[in-house]
N, C-alpha and C. Protein backbone atom coordinates (compact mmCIF):
# COMPACT_ATOMS: atom_id res chain seq x y z
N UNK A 1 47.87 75.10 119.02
CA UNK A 1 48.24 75.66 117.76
C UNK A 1 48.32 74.56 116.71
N UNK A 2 47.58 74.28 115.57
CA UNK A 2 47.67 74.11 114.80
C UNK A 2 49.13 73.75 113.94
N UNK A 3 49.53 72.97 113.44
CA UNK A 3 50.57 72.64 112.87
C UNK A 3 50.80 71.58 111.54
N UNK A 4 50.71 71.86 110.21
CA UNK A 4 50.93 71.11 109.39
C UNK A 4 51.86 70.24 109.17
N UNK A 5 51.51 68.78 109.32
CA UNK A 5 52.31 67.53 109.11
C UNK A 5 52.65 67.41 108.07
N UNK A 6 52.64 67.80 106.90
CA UNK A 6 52.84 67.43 105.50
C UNK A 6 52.64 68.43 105.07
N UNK A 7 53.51 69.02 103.88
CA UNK A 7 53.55 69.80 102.70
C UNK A 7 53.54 68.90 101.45
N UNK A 8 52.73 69.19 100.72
CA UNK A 8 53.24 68.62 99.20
C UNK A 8 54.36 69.67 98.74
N UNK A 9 55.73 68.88 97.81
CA UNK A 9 56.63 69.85 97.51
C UNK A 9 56.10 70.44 96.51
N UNK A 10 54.98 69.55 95.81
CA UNK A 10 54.90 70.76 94.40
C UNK A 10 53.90 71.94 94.71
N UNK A 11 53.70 72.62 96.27
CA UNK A 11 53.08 74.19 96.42
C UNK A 11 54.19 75.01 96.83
N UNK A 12 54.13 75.79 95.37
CA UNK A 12 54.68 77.01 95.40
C UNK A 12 54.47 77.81 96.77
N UNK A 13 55.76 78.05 97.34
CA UNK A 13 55.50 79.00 98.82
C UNK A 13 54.29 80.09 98.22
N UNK A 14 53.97 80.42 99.16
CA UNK A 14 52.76 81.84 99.07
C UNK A 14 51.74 81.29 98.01
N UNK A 15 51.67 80.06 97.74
CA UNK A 15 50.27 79.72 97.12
C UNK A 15 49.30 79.08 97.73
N UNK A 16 47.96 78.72 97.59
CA UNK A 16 46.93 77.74 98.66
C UNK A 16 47.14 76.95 97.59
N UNK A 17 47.36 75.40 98.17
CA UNK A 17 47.25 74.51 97.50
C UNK A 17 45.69 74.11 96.78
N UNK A 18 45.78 72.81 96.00
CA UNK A 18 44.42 72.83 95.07
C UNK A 18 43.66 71.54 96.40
N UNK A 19 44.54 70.92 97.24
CA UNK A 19 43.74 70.06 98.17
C UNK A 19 44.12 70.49 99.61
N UNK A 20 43.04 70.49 100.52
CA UNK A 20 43.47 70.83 102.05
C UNK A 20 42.67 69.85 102.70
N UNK A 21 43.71 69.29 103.21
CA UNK A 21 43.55 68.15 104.59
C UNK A 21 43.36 68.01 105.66
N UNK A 22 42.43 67.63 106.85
CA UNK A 22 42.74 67.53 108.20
C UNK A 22 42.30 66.41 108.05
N UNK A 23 43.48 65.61 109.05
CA UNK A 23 43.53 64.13 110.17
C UNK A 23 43.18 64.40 111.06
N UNK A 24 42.09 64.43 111.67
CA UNK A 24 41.72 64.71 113.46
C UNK A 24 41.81 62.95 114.25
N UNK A 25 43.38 62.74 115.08
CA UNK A 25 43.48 61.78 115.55
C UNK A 25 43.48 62.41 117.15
N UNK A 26 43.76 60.94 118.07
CA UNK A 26 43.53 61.06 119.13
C UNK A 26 44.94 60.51 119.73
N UNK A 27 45.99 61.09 119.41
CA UNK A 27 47.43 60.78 120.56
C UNK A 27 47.96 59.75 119.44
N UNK A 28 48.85 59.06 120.05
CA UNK A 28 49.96 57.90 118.84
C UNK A 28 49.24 56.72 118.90
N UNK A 29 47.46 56.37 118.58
CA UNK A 29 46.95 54.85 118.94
C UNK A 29 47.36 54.08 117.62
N UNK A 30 47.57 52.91 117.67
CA UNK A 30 47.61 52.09 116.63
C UNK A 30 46.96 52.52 115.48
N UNK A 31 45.29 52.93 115.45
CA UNK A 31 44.87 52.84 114.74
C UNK A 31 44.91 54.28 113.76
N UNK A 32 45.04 55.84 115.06
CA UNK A 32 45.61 56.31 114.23
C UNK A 32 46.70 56.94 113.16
N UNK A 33 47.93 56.19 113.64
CA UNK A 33 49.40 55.71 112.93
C UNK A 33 49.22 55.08 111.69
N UNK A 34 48.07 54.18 111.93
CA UNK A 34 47.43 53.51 110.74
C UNK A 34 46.88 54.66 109.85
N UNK A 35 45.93 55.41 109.88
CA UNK A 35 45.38 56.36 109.42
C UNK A 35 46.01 57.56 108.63
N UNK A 36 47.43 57.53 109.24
CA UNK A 36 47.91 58.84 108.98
C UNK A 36 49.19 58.21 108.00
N UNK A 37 49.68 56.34 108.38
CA UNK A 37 50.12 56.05 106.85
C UNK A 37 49.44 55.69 105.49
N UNK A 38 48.40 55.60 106.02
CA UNK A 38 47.47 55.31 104.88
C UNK A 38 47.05 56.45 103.70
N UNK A 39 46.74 57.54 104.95
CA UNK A 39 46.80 58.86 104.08
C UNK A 39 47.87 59.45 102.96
N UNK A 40 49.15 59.46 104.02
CA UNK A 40 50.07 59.52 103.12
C UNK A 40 50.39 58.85 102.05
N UNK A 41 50.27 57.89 102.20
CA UNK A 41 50.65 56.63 100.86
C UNK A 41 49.17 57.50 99.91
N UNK A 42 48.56 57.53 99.76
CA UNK A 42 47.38 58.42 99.16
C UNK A 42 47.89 59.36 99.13
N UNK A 43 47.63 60.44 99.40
CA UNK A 43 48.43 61.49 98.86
C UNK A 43 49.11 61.20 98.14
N UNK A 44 50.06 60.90 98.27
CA UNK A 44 52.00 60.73 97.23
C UNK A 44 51.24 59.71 95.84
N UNK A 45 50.56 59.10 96.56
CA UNK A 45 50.30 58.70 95.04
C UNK A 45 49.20 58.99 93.79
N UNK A 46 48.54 60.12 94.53
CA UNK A 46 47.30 60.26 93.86
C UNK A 46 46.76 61.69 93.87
N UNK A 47 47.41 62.08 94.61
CA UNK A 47 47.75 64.22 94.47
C UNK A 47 48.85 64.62 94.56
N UNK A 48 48.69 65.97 93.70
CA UNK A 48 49.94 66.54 92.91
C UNK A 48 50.13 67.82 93.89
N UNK A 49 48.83 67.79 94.62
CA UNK A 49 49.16 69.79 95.22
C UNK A 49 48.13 69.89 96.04
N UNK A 50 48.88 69.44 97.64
CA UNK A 50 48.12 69.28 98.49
C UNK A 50 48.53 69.28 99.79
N UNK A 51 47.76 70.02 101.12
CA UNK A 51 48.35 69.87 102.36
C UNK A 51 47.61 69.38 103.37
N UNK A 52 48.34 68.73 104.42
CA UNK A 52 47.55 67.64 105.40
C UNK A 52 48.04 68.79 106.92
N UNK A 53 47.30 68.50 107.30
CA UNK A 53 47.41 69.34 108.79
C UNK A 53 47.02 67.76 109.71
N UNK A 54 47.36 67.81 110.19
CA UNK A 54 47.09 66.56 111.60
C UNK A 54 47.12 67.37 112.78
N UNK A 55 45.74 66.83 113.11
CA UNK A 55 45.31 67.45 114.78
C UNK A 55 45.11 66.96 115.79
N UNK A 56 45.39 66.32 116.57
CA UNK A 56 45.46 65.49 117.95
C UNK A 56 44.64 66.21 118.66
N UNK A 57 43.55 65.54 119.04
CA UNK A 57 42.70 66.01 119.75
C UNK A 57 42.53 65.91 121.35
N UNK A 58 43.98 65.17 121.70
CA UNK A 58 44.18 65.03 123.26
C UNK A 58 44.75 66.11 123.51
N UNK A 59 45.62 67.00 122.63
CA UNK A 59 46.07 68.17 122.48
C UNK A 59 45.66 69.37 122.44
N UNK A 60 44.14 69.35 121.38
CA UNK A 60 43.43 70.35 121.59
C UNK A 60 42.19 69.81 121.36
N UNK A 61 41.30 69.74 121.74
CA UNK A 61 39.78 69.04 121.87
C UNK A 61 38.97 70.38 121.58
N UNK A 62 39.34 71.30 121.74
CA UNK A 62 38.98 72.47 121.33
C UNK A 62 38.32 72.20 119.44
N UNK A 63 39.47 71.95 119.18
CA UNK A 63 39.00 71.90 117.70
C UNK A 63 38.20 71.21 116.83
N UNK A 64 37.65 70.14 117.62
CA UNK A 64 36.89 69.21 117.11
C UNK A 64 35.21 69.39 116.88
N UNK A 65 35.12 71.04 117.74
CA UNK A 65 33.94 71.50 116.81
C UNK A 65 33.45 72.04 115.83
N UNK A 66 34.48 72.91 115.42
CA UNK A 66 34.87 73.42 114.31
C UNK A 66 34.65 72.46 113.04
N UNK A 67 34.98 71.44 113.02
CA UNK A 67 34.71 70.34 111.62
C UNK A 67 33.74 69.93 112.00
N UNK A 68 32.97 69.59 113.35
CA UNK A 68 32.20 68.85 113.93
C UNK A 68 32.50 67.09 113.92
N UNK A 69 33.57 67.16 114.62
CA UNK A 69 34.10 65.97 114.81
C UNK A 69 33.59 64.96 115.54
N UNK A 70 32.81 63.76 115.65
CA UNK A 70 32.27 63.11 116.18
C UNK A 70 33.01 61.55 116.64
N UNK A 71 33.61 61.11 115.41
CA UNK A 71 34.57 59.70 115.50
C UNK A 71 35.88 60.25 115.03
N UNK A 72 36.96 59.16 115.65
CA UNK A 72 38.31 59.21 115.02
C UNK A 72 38.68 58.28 115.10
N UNK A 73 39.74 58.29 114.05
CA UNK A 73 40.35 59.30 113.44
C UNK A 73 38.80 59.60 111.83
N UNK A 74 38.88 60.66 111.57
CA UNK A 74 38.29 61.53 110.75
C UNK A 74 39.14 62.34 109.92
N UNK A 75 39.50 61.98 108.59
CA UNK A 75 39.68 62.74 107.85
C UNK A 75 38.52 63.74 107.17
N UNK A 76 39.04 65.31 106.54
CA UNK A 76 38.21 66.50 106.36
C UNK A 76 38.79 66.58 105.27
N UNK A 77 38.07 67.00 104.18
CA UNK A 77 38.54 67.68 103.24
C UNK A 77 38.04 69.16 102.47
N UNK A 78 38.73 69.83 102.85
CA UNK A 78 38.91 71.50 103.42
C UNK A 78 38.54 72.33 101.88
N UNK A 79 39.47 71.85 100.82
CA UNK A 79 39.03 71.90 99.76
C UNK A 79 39.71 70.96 98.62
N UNK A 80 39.56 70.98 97.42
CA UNK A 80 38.07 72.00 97.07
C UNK A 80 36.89 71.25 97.63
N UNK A 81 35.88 72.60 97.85
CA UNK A 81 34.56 72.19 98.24
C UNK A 81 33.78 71.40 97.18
N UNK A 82 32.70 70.91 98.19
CA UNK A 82 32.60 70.44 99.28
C UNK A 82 33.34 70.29 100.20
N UNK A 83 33.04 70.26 101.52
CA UNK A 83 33.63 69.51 102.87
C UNK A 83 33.40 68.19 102.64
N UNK A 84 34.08 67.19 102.62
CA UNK A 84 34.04 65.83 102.88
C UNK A 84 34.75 65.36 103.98
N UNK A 85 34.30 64.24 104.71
CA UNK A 85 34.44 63.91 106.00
C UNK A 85 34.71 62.04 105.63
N UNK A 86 35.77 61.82 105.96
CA UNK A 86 35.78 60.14 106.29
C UNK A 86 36.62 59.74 107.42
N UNK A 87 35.30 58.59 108.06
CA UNK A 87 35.51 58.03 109.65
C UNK A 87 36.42 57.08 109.11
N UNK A 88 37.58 56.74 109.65
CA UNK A 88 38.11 55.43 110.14
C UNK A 88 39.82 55.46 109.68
N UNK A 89 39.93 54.05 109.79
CA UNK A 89 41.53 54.09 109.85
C UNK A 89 42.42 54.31 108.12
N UNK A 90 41.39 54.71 107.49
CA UNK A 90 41.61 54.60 105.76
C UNK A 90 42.59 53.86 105.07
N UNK A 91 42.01 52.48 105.60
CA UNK A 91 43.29 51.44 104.72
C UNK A 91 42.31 51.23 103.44
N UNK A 92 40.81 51.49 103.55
CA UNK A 92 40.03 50.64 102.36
C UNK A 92 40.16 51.86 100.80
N UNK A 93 41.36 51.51 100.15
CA UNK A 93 41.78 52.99 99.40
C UNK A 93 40.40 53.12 98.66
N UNK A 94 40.12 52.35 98.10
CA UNK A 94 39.13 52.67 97.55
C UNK A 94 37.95 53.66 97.59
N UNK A 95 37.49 53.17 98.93
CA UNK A 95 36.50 53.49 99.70
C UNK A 95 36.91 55.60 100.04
N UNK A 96 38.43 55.55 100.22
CA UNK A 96 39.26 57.17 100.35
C UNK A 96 38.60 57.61 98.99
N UNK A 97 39.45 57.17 97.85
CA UNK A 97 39.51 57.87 96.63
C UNK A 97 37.58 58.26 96.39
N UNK A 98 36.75 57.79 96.20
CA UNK A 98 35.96 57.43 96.01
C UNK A 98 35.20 58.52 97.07
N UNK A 99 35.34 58.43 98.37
CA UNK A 99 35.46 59.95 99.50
C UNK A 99 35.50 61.38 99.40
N UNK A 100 36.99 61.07 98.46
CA UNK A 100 37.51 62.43 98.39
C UNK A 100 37.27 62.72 96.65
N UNK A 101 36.13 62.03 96.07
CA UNK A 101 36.03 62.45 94.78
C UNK A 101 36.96 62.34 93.68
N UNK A 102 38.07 61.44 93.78
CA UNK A 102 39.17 61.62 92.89
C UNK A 102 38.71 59.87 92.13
N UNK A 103 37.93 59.28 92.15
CA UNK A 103 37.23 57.92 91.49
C UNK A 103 35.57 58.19 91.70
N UNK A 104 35.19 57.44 90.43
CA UNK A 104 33.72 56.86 90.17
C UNK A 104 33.59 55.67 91.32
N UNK A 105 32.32 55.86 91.87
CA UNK A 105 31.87 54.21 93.12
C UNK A 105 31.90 53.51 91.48
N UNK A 106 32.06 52.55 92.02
CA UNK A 106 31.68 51.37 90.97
C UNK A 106 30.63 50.61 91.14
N UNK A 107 29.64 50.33 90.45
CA UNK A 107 28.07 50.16 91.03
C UNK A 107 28.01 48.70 90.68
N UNK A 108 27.49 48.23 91.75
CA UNK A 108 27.27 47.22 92.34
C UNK A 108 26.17 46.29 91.19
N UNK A 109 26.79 45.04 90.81
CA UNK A 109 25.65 43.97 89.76
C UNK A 109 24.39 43.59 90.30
């Protein structure tokens, strides 16, 4: 079963938020503890109305076809659409924001 790790406080009960999240990690590894503070620190600082679901996939492996999960940890981003997908431990913020559409890449001299 499915279970959301994070609420943003600013969604009104009975509303869909304007961002939806999945963390697909694999149990408590270093790297994805890493992943899932990294996220957060993102979030809180850079969305206003948004929810993270975290899915452990030693838990349910089931679900990892559904996004088509291939590496982890893998963040999803549910909406708004597009689906966007980023592999790894997301310390490189940049590289997140830039992911999840909330920054311009900055193009290279």
């Amino acid at each position: 079963m499915k279970q959301p790790a994070t609420k943003s406080k600013a969604t009104p009960v009975g509303a869909v938020p304007v961002w939806q999240l999945r963390l697909y990690v694999a149990g408590h590894t270093p790297k994805s503890m890493t992943a899932l503070a990294n996220l957060r620190k993102i979030c809180e600082e850079h969305l206003k109305d948004y929810e993270l679901e975290v899915i452990d996939l030693l838990k349910q492996p089931q679900l990892a076809k559904g996004d088509q999960i291939l590496a982890i940890p893998t963040l999803v981003r549910q909406l708004p659409t597009p689906i966007k997908k980023i592999i790894g431990d997301l310390s490189n913020t940049e590289r997140v924001l830039v992911g999840l559409n909330l920054r311009e890449a900055r193009k290279k001299e």
